[in-house]
PDB file of N, CA and C in Angstrom:
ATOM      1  N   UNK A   1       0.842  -1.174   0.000  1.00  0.00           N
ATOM      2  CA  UNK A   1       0.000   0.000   0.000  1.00  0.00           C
ATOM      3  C   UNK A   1       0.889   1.239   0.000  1.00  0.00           C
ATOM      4  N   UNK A   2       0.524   2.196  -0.686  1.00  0.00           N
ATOM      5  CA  UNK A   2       1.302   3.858  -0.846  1.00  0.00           C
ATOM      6  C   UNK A   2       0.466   4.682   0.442  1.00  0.00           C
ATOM      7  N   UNK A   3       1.295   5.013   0.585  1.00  0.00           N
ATOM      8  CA  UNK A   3       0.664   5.872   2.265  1.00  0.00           C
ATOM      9  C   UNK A   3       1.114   7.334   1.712  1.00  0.00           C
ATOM     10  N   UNK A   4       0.776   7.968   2.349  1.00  0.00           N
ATOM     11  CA  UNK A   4       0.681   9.789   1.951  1.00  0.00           C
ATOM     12  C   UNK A   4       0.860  10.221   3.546  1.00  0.00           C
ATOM     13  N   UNK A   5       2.395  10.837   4.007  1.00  0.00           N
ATOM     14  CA  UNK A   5       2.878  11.191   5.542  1.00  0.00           C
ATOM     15  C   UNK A   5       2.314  12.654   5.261  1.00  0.00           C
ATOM     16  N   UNK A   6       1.992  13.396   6.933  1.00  0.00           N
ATOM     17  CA  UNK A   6       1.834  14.438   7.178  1.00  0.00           C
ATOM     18  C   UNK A   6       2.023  14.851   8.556  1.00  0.00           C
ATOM     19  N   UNK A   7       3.081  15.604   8.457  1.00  0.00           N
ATOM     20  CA  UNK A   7       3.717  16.444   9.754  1.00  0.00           C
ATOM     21  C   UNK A   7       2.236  18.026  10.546  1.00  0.00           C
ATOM     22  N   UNK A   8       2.185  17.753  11.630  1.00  0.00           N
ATOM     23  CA  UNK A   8       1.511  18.896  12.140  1.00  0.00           C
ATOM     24  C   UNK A   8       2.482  19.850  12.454  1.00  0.00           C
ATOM     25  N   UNK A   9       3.116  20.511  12.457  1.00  0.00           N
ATOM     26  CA  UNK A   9       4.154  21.158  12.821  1.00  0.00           C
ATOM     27  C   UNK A   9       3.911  21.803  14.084  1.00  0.00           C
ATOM     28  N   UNK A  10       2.832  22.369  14.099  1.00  0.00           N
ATOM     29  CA  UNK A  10       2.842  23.001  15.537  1.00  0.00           C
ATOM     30  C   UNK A  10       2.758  22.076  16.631  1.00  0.00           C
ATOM     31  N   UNK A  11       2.419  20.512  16.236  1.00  0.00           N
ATOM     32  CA  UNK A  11       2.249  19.943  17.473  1.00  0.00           C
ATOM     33  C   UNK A  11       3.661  18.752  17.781  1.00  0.00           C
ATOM     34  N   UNK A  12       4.221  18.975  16.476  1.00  0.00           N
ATOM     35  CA  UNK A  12       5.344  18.225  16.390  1.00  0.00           C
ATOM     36  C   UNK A  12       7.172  18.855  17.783  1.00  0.00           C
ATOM     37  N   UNK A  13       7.195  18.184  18.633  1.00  0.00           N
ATOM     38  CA  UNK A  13       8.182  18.578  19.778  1.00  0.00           C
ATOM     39  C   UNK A  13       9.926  18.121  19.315  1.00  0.00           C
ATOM     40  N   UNK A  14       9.938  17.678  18.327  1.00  0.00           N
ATOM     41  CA  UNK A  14      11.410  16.771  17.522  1.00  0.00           C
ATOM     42  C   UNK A  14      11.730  15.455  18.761  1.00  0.00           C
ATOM     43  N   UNK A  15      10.908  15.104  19.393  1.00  0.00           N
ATOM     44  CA  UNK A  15      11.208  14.152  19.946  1.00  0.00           C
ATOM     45  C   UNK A  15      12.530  12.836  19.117  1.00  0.00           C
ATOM     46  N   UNK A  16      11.881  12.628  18.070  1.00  0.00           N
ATOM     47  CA  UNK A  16      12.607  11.612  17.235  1.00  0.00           C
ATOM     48  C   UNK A  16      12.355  10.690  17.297  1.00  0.00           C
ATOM     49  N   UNK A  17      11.655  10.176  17.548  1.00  0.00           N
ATOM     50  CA  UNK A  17      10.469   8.618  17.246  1.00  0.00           C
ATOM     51  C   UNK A  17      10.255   8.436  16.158  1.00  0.00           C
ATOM     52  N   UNK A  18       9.755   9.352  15.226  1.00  0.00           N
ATOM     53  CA  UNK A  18       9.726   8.950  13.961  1.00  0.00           C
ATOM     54  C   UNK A  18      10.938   9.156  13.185  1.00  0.00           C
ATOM     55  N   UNK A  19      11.139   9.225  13.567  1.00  0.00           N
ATOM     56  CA  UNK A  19      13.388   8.998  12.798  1.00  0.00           C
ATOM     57  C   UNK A  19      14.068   7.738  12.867  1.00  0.00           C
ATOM     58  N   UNK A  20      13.437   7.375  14.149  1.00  0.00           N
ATOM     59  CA  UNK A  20      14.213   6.064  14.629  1.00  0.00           C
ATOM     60  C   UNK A  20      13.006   5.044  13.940  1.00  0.00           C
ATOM     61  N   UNK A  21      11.995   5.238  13.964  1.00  0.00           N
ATOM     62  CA  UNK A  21      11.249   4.082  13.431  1.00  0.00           C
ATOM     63  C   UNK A  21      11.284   4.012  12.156  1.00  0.00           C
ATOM     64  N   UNK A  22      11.132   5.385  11.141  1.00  0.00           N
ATOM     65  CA  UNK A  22      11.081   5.056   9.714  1.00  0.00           C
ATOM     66  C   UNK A  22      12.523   6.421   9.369  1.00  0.00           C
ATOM     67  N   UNK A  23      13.512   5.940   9.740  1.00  0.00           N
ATOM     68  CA  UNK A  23      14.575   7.064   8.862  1.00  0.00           C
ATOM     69  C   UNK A  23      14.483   7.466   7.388  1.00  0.00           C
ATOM     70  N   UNK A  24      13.923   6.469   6.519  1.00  0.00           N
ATOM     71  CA  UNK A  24      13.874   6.580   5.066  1.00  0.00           C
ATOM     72  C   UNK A  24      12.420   7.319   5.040  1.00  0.00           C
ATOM     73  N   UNK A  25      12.040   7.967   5.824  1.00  0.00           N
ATOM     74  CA  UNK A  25      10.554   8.752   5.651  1.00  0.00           C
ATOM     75  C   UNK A  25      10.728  10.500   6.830  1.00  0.00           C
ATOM     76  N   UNK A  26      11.319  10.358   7.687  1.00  0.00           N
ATOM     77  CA  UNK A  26      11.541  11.589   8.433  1.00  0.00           C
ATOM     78  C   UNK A  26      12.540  11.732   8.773  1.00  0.00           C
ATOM     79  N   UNK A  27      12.915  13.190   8.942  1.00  0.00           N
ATOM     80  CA  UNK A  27      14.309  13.740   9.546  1.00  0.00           C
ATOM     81  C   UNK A  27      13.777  14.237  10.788  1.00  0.00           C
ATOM     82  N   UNK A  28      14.912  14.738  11.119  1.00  0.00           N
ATOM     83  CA  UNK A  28      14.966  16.223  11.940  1.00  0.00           C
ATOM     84  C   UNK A  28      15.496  17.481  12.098  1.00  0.00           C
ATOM     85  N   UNK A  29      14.470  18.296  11.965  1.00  0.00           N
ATOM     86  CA  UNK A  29      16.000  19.637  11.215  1.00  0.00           C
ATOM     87  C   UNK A  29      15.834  20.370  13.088  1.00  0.00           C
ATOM     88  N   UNK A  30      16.803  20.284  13.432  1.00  0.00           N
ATOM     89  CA  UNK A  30      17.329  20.791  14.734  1.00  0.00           C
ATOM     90  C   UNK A  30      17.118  21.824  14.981  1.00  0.00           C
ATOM     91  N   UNK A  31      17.038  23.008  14.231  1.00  0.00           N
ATOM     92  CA  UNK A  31      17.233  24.511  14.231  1.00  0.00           C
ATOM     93  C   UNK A  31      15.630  24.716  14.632  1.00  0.00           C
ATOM     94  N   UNK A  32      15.165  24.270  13.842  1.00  0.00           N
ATOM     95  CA  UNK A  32      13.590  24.498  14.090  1.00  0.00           C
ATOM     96  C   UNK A  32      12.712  23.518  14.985  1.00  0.00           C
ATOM     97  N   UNK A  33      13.608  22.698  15.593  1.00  0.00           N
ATOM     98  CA  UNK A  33      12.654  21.782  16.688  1.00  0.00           C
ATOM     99  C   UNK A  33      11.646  21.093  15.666  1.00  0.00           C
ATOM    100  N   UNK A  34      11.743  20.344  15.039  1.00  0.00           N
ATOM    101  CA  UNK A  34      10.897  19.686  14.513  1.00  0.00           C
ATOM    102  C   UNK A  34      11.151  18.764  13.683  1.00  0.00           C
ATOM    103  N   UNK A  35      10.046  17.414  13.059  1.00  0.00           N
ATOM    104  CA  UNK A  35      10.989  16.717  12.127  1.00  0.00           C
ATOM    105  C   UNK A  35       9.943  16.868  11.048  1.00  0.00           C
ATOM    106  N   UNK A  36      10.766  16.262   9.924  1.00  0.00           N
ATOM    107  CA  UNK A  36      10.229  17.025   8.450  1.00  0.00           C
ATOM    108  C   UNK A  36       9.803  15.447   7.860  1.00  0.00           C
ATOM    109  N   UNK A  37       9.301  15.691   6.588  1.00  0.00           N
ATOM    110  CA  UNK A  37       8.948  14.797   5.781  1.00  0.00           C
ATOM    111  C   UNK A  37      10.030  14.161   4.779  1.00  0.00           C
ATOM    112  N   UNK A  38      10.624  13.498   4.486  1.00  0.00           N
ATOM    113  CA  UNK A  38      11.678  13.452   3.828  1.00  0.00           C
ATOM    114  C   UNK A  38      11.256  12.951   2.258  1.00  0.00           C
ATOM    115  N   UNK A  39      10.108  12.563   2.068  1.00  0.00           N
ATOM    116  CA  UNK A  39       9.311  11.619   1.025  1.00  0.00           C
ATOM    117  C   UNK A  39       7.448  11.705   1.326  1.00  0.00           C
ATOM    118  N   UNK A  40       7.316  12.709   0.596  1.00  0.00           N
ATOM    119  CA  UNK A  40       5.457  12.867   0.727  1.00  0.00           C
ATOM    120  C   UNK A  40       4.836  11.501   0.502  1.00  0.00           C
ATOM    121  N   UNK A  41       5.103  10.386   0.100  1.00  0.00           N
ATOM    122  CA  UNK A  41       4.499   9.071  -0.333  1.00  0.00           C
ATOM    123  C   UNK A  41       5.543   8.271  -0.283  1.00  0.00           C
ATOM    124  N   UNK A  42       5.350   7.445   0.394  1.00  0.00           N
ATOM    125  CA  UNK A  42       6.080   6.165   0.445  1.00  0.00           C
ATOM    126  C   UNK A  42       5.121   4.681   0.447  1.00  0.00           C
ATOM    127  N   UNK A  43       6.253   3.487   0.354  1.00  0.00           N
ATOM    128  CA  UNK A  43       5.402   2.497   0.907  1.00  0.00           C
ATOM    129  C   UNK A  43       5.860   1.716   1.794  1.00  0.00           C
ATOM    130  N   UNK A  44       6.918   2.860   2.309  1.00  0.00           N
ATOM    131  CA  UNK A  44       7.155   2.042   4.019  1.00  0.00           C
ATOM    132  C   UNK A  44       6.272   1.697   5.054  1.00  0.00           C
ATOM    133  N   UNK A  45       6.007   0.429   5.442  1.00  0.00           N
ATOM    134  CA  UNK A  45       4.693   0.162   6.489  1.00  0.00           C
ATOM    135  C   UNK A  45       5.697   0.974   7.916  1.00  0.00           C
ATOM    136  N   UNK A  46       6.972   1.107   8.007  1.00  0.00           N
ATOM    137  CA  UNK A  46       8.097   1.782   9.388  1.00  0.00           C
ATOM    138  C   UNK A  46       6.868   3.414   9.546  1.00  0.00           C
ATOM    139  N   UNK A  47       6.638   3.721   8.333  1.00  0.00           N
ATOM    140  CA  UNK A  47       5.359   5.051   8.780  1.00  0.00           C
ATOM    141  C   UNK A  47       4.494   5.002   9.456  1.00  0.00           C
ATOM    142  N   UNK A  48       3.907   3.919   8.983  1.00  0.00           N
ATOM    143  CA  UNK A  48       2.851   3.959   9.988  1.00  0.00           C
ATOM    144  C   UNK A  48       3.284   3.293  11.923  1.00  0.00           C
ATOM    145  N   UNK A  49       4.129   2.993  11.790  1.00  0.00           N
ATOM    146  CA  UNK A  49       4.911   2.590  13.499  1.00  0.00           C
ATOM    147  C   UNK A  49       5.211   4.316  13.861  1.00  0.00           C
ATOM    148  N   UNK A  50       5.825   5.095  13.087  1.00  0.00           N
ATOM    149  CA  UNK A  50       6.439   5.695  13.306  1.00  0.00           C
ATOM    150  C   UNK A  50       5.184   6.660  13.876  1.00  0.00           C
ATOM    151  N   UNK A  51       4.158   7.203  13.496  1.00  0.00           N
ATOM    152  CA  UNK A  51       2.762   7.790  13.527  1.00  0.00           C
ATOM    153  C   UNK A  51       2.076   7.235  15.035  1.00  0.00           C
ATOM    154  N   UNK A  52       2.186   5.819  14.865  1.00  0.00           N
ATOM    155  CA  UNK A  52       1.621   5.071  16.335  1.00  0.00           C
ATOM    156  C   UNK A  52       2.836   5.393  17.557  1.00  0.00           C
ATOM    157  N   UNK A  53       3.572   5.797  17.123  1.00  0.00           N
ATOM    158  CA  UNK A  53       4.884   6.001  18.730  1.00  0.00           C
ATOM    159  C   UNK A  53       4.947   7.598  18.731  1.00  0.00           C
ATOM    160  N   UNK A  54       4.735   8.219  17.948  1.00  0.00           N
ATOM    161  CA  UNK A  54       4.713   9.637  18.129  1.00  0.00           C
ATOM    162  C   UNK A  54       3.805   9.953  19.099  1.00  0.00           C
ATOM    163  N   UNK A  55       4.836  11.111  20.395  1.00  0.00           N
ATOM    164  CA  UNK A  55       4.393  11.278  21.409  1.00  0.00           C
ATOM    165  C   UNK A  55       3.203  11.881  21.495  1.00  0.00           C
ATOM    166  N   UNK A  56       3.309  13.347  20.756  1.00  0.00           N
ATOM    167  CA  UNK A  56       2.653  14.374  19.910  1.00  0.00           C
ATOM    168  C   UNK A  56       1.560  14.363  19.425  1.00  0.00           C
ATOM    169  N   UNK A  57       0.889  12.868  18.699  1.00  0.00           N
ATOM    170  CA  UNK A  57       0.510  12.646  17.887  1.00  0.00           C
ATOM    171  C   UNK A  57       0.809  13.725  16.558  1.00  0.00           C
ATOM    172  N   UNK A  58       1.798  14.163  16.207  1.00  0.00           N
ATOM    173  CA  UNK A  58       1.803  15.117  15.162  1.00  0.00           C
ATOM    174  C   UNK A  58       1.786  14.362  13.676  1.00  0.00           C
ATOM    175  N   UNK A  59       1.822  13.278  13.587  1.00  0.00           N
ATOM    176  CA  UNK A  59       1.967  12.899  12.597  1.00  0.00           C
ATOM    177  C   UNK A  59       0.601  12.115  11.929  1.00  0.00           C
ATOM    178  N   UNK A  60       0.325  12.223  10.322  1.00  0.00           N
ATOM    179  CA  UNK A  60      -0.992  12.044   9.795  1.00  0.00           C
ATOM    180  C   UNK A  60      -0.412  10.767   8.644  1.00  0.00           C
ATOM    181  N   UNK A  61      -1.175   9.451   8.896  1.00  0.00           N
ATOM    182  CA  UNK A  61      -0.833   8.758   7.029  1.00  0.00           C
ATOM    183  C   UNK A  61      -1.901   8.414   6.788  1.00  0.00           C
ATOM    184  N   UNK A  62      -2.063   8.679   5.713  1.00  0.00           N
ATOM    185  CA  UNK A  62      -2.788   8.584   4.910  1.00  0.00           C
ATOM    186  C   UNK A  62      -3.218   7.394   3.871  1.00  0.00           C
ATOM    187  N   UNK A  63      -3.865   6.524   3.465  1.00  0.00           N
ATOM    188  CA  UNK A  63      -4.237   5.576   2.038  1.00  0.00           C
ATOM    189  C   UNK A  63      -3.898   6.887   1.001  1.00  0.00           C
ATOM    190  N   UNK A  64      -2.283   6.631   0.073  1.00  0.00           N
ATOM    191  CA  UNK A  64      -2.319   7.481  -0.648  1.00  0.00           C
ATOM    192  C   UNK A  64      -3.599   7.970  -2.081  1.00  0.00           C
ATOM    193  N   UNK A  65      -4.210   6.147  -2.231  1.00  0.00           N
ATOM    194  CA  UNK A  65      -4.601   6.220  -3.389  1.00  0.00           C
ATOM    195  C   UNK A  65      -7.055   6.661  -2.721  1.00  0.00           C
ATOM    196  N   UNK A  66      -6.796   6.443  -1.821  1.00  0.00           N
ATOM    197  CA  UNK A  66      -8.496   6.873  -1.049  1.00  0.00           C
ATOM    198  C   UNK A  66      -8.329   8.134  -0.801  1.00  0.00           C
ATOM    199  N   UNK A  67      -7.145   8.603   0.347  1.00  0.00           N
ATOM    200  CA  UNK A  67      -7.056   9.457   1.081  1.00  0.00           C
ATOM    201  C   UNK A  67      -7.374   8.784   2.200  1.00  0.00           C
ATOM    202  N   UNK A  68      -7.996   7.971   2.917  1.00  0.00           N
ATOM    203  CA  UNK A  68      -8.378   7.659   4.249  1.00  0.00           C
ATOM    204  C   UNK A  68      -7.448   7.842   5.075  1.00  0.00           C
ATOM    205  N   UNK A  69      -7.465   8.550   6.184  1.00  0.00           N
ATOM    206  CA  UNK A  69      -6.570   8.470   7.623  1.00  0.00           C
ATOM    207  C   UNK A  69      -6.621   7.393   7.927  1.00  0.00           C
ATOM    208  N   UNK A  70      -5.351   6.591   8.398  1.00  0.00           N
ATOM    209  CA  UNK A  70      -5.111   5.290   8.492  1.00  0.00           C
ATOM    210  C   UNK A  70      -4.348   5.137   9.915  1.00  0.00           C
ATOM    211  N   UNK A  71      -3.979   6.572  10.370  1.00  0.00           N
ATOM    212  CA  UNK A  71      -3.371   6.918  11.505  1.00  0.00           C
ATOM    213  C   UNK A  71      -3.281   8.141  12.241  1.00  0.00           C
TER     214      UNK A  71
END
């Protein structure tokens, strides 16, 4: 399945949970306290772990090809 990631930014703290769970899908840019998207669509299932461990909940995936929130 193609998933579609989405960062909240304001609620995002750079914890780094989602870095460590899916590196090939989020960073962290330091300067700004927050982590970024590195790939708007992927089909790493590590996204959706990465979405379920986020403290924040800041993070959104999506069914790229429905749209359905899946997380």
């Amino acid at each position: 399945m193609r998933y579609r990631v989405e960062i909240d930014g304001t609620l995002c703290s750079a914890f780094g949970t989602c870095v460590a769970a899916a590196p090939s899908v989020f960073a962290l840019e330091r300067k700004a306290a927050v982590a970024t998207v590195l790939v708007p669509t992927t089909d790493d299932d590590q996204a959706l772990e990465a979405a379920e461990t986020c403290p924040m909940d800041a993070l959104s995936i999506f069914d790229a090809a429905s749209g359905d929130r899946l997380v």
